[in-house]
Protein backbone atom coordinates (compact mmCIF):
# COMPACT_ATOMS: atom_id res chain seq x y z
CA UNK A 1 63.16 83.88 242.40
CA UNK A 2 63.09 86.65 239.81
CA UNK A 3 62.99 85.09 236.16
CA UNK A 4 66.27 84.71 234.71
CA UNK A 5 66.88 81.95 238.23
CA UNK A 6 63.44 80.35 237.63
CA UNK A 7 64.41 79.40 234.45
CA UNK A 8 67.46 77.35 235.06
CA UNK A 9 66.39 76.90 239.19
CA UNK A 10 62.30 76.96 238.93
CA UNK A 11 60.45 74.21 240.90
CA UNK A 12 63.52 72.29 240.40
CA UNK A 13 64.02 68.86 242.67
CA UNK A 14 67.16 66.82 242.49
CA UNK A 15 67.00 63.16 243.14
CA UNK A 16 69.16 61.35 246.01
CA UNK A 17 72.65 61.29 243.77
CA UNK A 18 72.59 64.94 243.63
CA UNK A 19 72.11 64.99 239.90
CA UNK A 20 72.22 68.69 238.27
CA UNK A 21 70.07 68.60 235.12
CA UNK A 22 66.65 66.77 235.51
CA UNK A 23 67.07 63.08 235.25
CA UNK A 24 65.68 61.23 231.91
CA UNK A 25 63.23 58.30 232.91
CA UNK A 26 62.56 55.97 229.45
CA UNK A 27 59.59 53.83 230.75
CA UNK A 28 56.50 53.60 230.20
CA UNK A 29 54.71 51.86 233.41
CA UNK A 30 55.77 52.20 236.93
CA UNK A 31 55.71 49.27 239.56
CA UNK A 32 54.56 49.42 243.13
CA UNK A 33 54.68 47.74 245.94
CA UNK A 34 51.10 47.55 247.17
CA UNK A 35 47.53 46.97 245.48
CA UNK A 36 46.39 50.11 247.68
CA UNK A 37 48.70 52.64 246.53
CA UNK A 38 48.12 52.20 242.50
CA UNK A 39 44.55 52.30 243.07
CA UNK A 40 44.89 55.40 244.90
CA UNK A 41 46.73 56.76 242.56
CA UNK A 42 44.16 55.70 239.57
CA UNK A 43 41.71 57.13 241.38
CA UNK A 44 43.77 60.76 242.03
CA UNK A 45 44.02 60.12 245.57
CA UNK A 46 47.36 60.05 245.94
CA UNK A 47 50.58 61.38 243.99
CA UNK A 48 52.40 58.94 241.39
CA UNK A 49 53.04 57.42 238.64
CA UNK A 50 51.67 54.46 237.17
CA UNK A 51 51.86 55.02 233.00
CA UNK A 52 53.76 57.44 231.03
CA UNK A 53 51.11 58.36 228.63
CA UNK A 54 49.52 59.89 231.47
CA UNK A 55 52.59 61.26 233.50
CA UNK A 56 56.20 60.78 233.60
CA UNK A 57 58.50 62.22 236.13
CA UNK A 58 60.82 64.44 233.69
CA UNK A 59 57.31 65.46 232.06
CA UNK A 60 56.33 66.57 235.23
CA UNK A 61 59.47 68.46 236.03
CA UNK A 62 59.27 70.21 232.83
CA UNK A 63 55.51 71.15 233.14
CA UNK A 64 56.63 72.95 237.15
CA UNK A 65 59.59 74.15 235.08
CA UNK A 66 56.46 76.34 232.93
CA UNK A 67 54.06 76.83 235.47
CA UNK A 68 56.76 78.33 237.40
CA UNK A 69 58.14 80.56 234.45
CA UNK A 70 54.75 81.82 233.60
CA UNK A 71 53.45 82.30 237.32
CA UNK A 72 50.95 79.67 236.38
CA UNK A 73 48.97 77.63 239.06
CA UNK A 74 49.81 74.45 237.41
CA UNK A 75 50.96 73.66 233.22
CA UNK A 76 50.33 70.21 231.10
CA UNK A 77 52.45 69.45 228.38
CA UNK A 78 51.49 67.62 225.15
CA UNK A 79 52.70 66.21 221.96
CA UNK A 80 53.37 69.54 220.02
CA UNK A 81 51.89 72.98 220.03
CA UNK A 82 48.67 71.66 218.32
CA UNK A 83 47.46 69.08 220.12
CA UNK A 84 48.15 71.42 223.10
CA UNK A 85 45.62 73.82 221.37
CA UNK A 86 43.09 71.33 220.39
CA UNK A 87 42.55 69.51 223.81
CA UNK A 88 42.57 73.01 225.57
CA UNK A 89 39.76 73.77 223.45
CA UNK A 90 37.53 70.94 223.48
CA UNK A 91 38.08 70.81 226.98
CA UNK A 92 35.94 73.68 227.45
CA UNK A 93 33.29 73.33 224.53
CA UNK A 94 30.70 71.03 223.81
CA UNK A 95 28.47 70.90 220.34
CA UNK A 96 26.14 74.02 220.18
CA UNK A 97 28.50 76.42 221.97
CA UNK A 98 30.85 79.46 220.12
CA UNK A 99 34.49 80.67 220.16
CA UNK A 100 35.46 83.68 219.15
CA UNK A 101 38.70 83.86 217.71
CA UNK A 102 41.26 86.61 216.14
CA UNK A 103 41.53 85.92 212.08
CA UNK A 104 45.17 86.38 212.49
CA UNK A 105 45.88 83.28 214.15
CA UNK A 106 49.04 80.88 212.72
CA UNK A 107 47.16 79.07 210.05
CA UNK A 108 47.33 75.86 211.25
CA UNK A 109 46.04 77.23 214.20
CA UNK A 110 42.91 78.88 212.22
CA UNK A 111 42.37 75.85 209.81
CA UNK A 112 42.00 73.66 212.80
CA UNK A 113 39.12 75.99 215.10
CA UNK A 114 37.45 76.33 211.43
CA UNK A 115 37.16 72.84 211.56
CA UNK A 116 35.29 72.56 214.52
CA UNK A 117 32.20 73.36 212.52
CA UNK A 118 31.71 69.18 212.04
CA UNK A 119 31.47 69.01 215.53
CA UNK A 120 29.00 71.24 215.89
CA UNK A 121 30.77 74.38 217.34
CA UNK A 122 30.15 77.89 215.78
CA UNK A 123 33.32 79.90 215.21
CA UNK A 124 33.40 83.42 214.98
CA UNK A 125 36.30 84.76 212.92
CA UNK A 126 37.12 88.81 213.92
CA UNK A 127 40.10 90.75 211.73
CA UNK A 128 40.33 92.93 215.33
CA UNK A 129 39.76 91.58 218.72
CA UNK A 130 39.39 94.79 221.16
CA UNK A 131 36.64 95.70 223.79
CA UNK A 132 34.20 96.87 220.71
CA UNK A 133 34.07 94.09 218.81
CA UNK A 134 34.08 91.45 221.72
CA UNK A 135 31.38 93.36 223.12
CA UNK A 136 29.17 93.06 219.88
CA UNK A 137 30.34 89.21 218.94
CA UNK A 138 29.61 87.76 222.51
CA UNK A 139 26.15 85.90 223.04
CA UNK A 140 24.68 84.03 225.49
CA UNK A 141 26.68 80.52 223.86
CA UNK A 142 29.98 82.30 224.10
CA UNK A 143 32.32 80.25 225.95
CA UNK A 144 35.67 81.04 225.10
CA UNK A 145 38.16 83.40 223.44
CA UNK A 146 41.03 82.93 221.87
CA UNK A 147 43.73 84.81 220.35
CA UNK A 148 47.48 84.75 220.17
CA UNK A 149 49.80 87.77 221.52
CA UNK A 150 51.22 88.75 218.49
CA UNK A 151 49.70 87.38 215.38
CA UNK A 152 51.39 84.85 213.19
CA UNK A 153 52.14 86.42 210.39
CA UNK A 154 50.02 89.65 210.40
CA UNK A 155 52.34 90.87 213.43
CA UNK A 156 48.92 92.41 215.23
CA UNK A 157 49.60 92.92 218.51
CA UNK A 158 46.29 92.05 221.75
CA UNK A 159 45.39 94.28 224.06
CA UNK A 160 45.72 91.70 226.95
CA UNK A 161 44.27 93.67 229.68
CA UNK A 162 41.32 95.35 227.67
CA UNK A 163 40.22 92.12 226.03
CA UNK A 164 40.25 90.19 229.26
CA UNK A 165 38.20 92.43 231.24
CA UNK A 166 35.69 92.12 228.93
CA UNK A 167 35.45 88.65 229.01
CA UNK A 168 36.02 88.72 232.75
CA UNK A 169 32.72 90.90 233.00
CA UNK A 170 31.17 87.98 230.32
CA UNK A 171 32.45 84.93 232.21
CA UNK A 172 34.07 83.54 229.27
CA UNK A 173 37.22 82.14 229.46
CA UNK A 174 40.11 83.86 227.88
CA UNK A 175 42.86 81.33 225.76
CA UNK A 176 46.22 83.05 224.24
CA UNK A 177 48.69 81.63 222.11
CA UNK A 178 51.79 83.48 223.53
CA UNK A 179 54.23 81.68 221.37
CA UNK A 180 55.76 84.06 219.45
CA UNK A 181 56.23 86.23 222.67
CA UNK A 182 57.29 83.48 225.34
CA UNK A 183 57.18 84.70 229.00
CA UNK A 184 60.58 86.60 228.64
CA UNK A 185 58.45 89.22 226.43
CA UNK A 186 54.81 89.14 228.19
CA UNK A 187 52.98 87.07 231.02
CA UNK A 188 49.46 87.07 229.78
CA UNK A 189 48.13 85.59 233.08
CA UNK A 190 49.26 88.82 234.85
CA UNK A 191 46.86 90.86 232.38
CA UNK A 192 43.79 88.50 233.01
CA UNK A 193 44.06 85.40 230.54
CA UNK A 194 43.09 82.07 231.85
CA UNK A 195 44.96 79.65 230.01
CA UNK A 196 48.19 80.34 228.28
CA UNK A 197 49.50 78.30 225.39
CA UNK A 198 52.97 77.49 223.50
CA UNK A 199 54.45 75.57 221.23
CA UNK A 200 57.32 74.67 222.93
CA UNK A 201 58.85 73.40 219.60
CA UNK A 202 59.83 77.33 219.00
CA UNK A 203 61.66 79.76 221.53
CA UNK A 204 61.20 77.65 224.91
CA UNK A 205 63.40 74.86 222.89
CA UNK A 206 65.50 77.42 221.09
CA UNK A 207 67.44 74.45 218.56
CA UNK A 208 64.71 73.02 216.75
CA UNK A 209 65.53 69.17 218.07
CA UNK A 210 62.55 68.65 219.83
CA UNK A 211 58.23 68.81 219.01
CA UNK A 212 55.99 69.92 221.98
CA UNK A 213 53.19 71.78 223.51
CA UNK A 214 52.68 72.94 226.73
CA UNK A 215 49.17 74.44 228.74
CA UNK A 216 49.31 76.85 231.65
CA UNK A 217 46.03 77.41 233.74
CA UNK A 218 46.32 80.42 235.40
CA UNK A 219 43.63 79.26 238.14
CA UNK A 220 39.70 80.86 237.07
CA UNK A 221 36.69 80.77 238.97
CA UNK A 222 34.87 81.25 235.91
CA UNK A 223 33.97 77.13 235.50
CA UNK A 224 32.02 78.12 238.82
CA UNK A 225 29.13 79.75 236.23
CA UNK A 226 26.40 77.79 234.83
CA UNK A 227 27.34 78.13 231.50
CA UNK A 228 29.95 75.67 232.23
CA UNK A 229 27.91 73.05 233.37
CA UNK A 230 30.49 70.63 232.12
CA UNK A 231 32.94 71.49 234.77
CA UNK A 232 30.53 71.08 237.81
CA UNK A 233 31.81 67.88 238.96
CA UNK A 234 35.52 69.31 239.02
CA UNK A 235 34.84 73.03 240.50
CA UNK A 236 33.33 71.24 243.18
CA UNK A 237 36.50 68.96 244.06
CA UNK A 238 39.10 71.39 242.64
CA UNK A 239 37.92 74.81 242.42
CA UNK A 240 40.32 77.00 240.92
CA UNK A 241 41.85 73.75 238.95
CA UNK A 242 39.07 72.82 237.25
CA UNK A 243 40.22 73.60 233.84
CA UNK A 244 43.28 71.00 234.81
CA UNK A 245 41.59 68.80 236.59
CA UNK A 246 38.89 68.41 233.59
CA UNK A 247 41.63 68.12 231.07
CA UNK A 248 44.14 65.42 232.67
CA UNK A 249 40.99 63.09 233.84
CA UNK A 250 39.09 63.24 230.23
CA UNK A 251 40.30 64.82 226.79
CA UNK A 252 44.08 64.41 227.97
CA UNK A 253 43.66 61.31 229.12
CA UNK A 254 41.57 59.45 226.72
CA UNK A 255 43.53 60.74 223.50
CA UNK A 256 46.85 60.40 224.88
CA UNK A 257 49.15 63.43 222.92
CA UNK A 258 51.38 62.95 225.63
CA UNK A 259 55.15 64.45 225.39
CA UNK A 260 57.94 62.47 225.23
CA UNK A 261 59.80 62.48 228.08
CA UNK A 262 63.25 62.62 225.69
CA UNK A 263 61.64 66.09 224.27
CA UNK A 264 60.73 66.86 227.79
CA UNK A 265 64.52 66.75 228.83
CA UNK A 266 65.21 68.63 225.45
CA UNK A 267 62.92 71.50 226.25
CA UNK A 268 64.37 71.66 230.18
CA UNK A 269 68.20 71.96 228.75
CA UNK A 270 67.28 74.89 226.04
CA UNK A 271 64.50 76.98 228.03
CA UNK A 272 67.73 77.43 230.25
CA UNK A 273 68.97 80.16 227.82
CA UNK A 274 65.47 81.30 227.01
CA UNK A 275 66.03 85.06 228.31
CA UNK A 276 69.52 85.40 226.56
CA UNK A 277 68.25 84.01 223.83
CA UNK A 278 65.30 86.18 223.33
CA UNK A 279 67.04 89.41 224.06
CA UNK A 280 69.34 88.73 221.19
CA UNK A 281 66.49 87.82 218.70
CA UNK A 282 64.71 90.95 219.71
CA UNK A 283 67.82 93.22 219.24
CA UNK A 284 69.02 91.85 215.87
CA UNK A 285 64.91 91.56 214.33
CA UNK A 286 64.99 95.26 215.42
CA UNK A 287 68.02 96.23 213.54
CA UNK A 288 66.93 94.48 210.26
CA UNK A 289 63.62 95.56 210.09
CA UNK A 290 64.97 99.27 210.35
CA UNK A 291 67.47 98.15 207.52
CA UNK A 292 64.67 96.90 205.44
CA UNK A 293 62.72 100.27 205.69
CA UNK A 294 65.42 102.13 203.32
CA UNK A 295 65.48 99.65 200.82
CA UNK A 296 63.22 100.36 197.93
CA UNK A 297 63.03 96.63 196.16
CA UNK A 298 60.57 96.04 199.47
CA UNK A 299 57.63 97.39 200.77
CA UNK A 300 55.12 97.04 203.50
CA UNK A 301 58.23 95.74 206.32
CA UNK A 302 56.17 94.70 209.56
CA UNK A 303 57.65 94.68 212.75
CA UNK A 304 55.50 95.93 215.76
CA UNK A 305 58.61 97.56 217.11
CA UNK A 306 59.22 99.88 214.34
CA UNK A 307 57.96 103.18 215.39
CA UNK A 308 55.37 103.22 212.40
CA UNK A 309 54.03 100.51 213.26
CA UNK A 310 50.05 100.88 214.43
CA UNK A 311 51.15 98.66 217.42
CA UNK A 312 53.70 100.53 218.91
CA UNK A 313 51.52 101.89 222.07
CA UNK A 314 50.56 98.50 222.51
CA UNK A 315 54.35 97.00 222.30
CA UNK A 316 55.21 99.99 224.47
CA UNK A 317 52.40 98.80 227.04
CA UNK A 318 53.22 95.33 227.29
CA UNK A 319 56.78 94.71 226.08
CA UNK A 320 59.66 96.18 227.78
CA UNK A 321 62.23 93.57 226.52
CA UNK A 322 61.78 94.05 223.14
CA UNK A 323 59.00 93.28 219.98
CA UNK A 324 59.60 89.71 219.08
CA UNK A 325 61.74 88.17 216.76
CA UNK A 326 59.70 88.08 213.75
CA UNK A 327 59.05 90.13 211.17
CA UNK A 328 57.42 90.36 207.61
CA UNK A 329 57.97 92.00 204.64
CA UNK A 330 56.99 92.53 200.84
CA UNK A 331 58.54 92.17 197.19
CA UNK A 332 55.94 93.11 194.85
CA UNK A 333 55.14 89.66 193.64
CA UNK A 334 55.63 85.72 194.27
CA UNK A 335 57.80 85.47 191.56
CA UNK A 336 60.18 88.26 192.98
CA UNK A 337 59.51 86.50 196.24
CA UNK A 338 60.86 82.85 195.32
CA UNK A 339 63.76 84.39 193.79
CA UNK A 340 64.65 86.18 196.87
CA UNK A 341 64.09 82.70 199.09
CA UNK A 342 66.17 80.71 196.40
CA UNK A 343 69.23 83.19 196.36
CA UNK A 344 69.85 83.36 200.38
CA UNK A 345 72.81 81.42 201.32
CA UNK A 346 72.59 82.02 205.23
CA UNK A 347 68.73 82.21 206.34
CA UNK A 348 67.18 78.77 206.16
CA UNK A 349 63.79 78.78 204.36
CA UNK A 350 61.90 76.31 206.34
CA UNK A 351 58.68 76.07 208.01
CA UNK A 352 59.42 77.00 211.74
CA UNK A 353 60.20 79.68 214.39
CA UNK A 354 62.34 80.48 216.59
CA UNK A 355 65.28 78.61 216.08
CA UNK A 356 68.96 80.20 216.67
CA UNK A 357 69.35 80.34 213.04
CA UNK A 358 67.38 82.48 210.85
CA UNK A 359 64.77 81.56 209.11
CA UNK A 360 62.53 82.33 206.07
CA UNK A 361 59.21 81.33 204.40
CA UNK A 362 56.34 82.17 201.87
CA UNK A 363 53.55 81.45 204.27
CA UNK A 364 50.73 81.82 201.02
CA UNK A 365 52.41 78.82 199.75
CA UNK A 366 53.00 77.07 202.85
CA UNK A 367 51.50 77.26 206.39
CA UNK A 368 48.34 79.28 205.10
CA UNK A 369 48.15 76.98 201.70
CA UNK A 370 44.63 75.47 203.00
CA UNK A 371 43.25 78.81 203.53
CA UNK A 372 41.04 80.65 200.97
CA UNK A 373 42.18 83.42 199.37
CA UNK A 374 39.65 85.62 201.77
CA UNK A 375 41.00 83.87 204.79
CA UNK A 376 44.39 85.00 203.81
CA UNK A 377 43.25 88.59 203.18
CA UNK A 378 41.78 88.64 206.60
CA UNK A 379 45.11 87.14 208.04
CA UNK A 380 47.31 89.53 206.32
CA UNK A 381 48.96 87.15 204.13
CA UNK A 382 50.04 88.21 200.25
CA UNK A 383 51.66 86.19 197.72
CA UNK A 384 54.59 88.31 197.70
CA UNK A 385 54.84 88.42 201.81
CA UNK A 386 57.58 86.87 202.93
CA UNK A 387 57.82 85.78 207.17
CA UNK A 388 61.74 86.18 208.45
CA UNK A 389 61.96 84.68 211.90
CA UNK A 390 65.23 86.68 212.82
CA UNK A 391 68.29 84.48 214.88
CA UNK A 392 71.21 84.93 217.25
CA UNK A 393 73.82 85.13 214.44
CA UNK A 394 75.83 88.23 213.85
CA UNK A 395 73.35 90.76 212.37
CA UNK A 396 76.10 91.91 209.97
CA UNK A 397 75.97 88.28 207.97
CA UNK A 398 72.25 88.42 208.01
CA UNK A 399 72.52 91.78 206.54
CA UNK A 400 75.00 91.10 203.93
CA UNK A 401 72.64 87.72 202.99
CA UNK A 402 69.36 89.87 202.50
CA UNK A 403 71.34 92.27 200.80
CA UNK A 404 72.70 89.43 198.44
CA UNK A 405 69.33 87.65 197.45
CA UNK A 406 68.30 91.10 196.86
CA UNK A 407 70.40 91.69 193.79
CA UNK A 408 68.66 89.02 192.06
CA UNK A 409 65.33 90.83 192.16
């Protein structure tokens, strides 16, 4: 199937009535009819289902749903984007190891791989992630890498390809946050990633009605080396689903962020639309950064897509439908900021992405508010940036709203 059919036909099973959209199962435990065949099945020698903390079958059907999308070997899905992160990570890590990680991340994102410090895990912050800098960061405790596609807010833009041949050459296991792009915009498993990560809260759901998270392993020998010691018991069984195998039989398992299968059904109905969606967002955060550029109440507008931009080789290289839907730009000062958030009748200012509706936020007073004022320097957030996550309305009314709130300023 090519990848507007995956996403509506994509590993896609219907039941015995014949049933179009995936059916939603509300229960927790599953009964069986023989001693033998739930201890099989506790014991991961046979397929099914026995709790829903640990699988559920519309769960499951959005997770092949993913992996399919993504031309993943295999995807896990967890409470919200987050959690996804955090047991992806400390699947892989133990106490005395390093990450390396772009400074750019979301800040949630960067607050919580900070915090791994009480556990006894070294983080390496790096304002660039290219093949220099990974090549002087990396030690012998380097285990893993992560990054996101496009940064969250600073709009900085990975060299997939070049980064992950450097940590091919380095066994360390590449980790990208590809929320922001979703796999309309860019695959990063095709340019050498190992694990892929989204918040499926954003574009895969599209409306906002539903928190998740979803992992997809890409299928890496790279447990195989010593360095992963950790893995040996699952290499050995699973080989190139290790990584999975690890995660669903220990972190996943034993903390339980599991999706609800409601949300599950949620994200299945809106990543339908995904492509159509995302083509629209593109186009119309295209035509407002442009209109931003001539207007001289702001400054500094960020959109990789623009042809200023320092990205645009790179969006050029790995993004052929378009730059994203986000964009940032400057006012000169918070105060002129707030003013411009409080005077905008049509964009939403709210903390989220993604959504069908525009939307609008001060991310020094918000999502990067438990960063220091050095972390936010390195993560290219000002307190008179502004982040516009640009929707599927009529770019005219968006317009004529910026152009509003502006007068006040």
């Amino acid at each position: 199937m090519k990848f507007n059919t995956k996403l509506i036909h994509g590993n896609l099973k219907t039941d015995a009535t014949g049933a179009t959209n995936v059916p939603l199962y509300l229960s927790n435990a599953y009964a069986h009819t023989s001693a033998k065949k739930l201890e099989n099945i506790f014991k991961g020698k046979e397929m099914g289902y026995s709790y829903t903390r640990i699988s559920n079958p519309t769960v499951t059907s959005f997770e092949r749903r993913i992996a399919s999308i993504e031309n993943g070997l295999i995807a896990t899905s967890a409470a919200s984007g987050m959690s996804a992160i955090y047991i992806s990570i400390m699947n892989i890590v133990e106490p005395g190891d390093e990450i390396i990680a772009s400074s750019s991340l979301y800040g949630g994102t960067y607050t919580l791989i900070r915090n791994l410090k009480l556990l006894g895990i070294k983080v390496r912050f790096l304002e660039n992630i290219d093949k220099a800098t990974l090549k002087e960061a990396i030690n012998k405790n380097t285990k893993l890498v992560f990054a996101e596609t496009i940064g969250n807010p600073k709009l900085d833009v990975l060299d997939i390809d070049s980064v992950s041949k450097i940590c091919k050459e380095n066994n360390i296991v590449l980790m990208i946050d590809s929320t922001i792009t979703t796999p309309y915009l860019v695959k990063p498993l095709e340019y050498g990633a190992d694990i892929v990560i989204h918040s499926t809260s954003k574009y895969i759901n599209g409306t906002s009605n539903s928190i998740g998270g979803i992992i997809v392993d890409g299928g890496s020998n790279k447990y195989m080396d010593l360095k992963y010691e950790n893995f040996r018991p699952y290499t050995k069984k699973y080989g190139k689903m290790a990584f999975t195998a690890k995660l669903k039989d220990t972190i996943e398992r034993d903390i339980g962020p599991a999706l609800s299968p409601f949300n599950a059904f949620l994200n299945l109905t809106g990543i339908e639309t995904l492509s159509l969606r995302m083509k629209e967002h593109c186009k119309n955060a295209l035509t407002v950064a442009e209109h931003l550029m001539q207007n001289s109440k702001i400054t500094d507008v960020n959109y990789p897509g623009l042809e200023n931009s320092k990205y645009y080789d790179l969006i050029k290289k790995y993004y052929s439908n378009g730059s994203g839907g986000i964009l940032t730009f400057r006012l000169g000062s918070k105060e002129k900021a707030f003013k411009f958030l409080d005077n905008l009748k049509l964009i939403l200012n709210l903390t989220n992405i993604g959504d069908t509706k525009s939307i609008i936020i001060h991310p020094s007073s918000t999502i990067c508010a438990n960063n220091t004022d050095e972390e936010k320097q390195q993560m290219g957030v000002y307190d008179d940036l502004l982040r516009l996550s640009v929707g599927i309305e009529d770019v005219e009314d968006i317009l004529e709203d910026i152009e509003n709130a502006l007068k006040y300023i």
